[in-house]
C-alpha atoms as a PDB file:
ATOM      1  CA  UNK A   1     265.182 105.358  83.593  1.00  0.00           C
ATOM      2  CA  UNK A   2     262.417 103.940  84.822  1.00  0.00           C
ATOM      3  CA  UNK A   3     261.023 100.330  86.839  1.00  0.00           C
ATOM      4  CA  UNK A   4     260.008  97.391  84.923  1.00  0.00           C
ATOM      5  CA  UNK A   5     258.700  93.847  85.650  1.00  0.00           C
ATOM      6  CA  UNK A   6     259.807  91.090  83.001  1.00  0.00           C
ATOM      7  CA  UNK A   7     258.133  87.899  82.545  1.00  0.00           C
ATOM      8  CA  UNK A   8     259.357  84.702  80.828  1.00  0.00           C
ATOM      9  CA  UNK A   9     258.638  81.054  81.929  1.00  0.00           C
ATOM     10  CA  UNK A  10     260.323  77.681  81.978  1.00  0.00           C
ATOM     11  CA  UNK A  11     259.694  74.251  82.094  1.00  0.00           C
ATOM     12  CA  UNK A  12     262.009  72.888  85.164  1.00  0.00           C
ATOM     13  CA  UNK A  13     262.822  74.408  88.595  1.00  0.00           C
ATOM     14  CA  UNK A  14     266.750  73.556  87.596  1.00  0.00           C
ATOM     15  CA  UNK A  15     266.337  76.327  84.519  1.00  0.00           C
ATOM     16  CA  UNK A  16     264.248  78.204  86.602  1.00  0.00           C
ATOM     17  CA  UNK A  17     266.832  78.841  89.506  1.00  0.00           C
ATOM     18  CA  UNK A  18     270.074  79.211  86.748  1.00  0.00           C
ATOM     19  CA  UNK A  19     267.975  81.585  84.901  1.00  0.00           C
ATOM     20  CA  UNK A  20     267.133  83.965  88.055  1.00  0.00           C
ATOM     21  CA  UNK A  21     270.532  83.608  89.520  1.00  0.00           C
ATOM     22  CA  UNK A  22     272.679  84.231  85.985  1.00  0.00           C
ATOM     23  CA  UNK A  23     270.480  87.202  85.632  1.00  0.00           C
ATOM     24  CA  UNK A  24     270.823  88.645  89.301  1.00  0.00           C
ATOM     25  CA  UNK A  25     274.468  87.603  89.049  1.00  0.00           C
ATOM     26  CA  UNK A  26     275.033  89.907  86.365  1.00  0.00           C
ATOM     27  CA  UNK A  27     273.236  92.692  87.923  1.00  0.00           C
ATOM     28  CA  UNK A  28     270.706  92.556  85.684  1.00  0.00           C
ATOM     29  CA  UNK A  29     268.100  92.108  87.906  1.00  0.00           C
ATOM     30  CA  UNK A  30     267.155  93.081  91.754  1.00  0.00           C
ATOM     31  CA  UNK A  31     265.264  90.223  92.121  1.00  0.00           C
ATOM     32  CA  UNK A  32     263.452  87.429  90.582  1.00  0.00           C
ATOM     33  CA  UNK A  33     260.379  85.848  92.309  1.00  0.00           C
ATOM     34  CA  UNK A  34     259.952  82.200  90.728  1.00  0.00           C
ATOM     35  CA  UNK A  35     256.170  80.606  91.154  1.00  0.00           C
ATOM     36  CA  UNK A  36     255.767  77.054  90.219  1.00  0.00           C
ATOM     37  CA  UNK A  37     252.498  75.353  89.256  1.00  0.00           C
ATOM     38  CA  UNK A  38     251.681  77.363  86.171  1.00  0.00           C
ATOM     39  CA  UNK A  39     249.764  75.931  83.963  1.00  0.00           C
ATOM     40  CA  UNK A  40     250.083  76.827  80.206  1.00  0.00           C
ATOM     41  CA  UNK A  41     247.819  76.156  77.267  1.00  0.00           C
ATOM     42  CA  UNK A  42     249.101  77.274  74.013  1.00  0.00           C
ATOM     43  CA  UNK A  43     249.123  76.771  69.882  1.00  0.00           C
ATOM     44  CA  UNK A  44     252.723  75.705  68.697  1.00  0.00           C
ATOM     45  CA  UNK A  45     253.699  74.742  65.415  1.00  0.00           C
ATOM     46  CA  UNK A  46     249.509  73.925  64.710  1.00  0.00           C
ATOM     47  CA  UNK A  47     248.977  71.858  67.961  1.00  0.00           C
ATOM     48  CA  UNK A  48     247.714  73.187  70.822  1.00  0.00           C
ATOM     49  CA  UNK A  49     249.844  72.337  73.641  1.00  0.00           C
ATOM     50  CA  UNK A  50     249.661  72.020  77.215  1.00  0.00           C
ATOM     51  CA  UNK A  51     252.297  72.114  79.711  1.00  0.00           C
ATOM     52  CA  UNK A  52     252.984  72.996  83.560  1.00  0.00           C
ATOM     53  CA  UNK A  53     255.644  75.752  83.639  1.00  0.00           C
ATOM     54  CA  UNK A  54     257.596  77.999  86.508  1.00  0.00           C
ATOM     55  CA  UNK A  55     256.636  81.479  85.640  1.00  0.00           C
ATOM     56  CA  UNK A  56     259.756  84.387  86.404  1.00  0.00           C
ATOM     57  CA  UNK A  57     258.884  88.248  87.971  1.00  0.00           C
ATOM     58  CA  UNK A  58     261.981  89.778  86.686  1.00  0.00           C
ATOM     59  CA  UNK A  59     262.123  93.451  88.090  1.00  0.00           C
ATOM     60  CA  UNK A  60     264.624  95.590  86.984  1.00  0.00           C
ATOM     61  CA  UNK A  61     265.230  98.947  85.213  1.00  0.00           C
ATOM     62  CA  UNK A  62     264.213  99.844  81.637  1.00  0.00           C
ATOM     63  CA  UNK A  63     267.586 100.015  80.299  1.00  0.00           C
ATOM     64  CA  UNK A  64     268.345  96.211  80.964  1.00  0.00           C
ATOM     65  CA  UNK A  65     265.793  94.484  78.972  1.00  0.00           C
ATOM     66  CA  UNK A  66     268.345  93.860  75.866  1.00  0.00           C
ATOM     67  CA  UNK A  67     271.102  92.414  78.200  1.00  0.00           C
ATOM     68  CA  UNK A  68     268.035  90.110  80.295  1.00  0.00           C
ATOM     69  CA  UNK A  69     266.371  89.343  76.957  1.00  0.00           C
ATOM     70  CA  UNK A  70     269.651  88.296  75.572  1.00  0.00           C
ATOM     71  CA  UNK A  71     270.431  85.843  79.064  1.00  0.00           C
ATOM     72  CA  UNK A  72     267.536  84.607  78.398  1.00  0.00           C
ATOM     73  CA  UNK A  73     267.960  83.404  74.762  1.00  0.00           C
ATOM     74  CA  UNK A  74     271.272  81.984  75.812  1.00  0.00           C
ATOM     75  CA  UNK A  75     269.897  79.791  78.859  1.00  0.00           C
ATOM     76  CA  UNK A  76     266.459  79.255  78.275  1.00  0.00           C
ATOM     77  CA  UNK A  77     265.713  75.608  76.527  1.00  0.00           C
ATOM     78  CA  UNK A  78     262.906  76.693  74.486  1.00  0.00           C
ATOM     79  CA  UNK A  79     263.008  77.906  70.809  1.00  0.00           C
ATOM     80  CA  UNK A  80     260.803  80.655  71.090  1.00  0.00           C
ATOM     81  CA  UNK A  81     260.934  81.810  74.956  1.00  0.00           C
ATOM     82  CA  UNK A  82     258.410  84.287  76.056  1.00  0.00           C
ATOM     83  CA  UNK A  83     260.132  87.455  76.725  1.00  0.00           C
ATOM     84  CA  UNK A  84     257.844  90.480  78.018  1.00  0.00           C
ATOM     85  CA  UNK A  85     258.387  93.548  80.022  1.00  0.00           C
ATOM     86  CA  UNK A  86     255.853  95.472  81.583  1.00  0.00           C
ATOM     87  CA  UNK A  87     256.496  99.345  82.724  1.00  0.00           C
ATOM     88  CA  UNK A  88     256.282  99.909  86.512  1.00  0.00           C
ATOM     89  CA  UNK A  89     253.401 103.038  86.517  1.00  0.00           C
ATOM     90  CA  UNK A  90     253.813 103.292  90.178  1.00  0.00           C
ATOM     91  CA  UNK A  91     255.610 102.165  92.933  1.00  0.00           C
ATOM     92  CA  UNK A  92     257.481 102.529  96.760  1.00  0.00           C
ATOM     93  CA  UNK A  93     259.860 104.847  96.201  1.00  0.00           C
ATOM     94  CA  UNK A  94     262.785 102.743  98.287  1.00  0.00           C
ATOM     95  CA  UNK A  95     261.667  99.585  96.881  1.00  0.00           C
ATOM     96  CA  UNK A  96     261.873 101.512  93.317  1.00  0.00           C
ATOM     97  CA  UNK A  97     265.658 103.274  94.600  1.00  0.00           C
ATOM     98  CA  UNK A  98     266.873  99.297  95.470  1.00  0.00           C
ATOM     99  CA  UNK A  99     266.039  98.002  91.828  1.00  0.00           C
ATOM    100  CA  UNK A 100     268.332 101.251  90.499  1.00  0.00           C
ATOM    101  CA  UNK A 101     271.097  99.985  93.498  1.00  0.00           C
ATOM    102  CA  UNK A 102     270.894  96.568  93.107  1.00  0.00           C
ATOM    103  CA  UNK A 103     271.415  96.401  88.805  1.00  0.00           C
ATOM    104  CA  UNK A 104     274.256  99.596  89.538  1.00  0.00           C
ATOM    105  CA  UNK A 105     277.089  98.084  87.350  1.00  0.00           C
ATOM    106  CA  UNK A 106     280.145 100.295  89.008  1.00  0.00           C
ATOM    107  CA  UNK A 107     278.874  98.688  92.689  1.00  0.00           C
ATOM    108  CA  UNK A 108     279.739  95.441  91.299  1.00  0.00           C
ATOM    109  CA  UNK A 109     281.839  93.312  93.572  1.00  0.00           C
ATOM    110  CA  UNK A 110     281.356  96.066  96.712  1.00  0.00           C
ATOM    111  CA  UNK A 111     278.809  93.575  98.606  1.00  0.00           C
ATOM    112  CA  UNK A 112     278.470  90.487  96.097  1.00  0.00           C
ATOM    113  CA  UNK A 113     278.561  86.917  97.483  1.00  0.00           C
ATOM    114  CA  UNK A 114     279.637  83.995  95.686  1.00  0.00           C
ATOM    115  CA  UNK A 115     277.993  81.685  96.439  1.00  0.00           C
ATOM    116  CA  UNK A 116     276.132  82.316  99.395  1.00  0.00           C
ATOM    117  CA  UNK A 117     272.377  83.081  99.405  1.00  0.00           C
ATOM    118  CA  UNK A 118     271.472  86.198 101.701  1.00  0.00           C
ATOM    119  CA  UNK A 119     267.703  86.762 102.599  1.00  0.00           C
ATOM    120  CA  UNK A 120     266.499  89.952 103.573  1.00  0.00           C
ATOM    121  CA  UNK A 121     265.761  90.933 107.002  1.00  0.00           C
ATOM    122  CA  UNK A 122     268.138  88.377 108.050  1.00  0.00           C
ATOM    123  CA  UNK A 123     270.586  90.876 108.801  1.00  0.00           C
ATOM    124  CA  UNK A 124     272.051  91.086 112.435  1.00  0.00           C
ATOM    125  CA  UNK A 125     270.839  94.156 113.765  1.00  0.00           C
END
């Protein structure tokens, strides 16, 4: 099964950090890279609208887009939340392996924190 990146965006930091940890929680995810200052400009409802959004890099493997796309829909504040996943052509073959480790539902529990935040290369060597 192979890479992919999934996008969706929000309209507070406070949705945009439960979103990415709920999903990496769940093992849904390896990571998710948040990046404020989006700007959006879009038709709803026969009004174009324009709004400043957090935009979500969601990589994980193919087969969890359902279960991510269903998180989603049960956090996200907005009726119609964009929801997109892009295949991974190419990539670093250990950054590709750690995606496959890190969404690995049977290692669940083996090296999960709580509630402590670990950031790589922070490791004691």
């Amino acid at each position: 099964m192979g890479a992919i990146v999934v996008v969706t965006t929000v309209g507070t930091e406070e949705q945009a950090n439960a979103l990415a940890r709920e999903i990496v929680a769940r093992r849904q995810a390896a990571c998710v890279n948040i990046l404020p200052g989006v700007r959006s400009v879009y038709r709803w409802k026969g009004k174009i609208c324009q709004d400043g959004e957090l935009l979500l890099v969601i990589k994980t493997q193919a087969g969890e887009f359902d279960g991510i796309a269903e998180t989603i829909r049960e956090i996200h504040s907005y009726e119609l939340p964009e929801i997109l996943a892009f295949d991974v052509e190419r990539g670093e073959a250990r950054f590709l392996a750690w995606i496959a480790d890190s969404v690995d539902k049977s290692a669940a529990g083996e090296e999960d924190e709580d509630e402590t935040l670990l950031f790589a290369g922070a490791e004691d060597d």
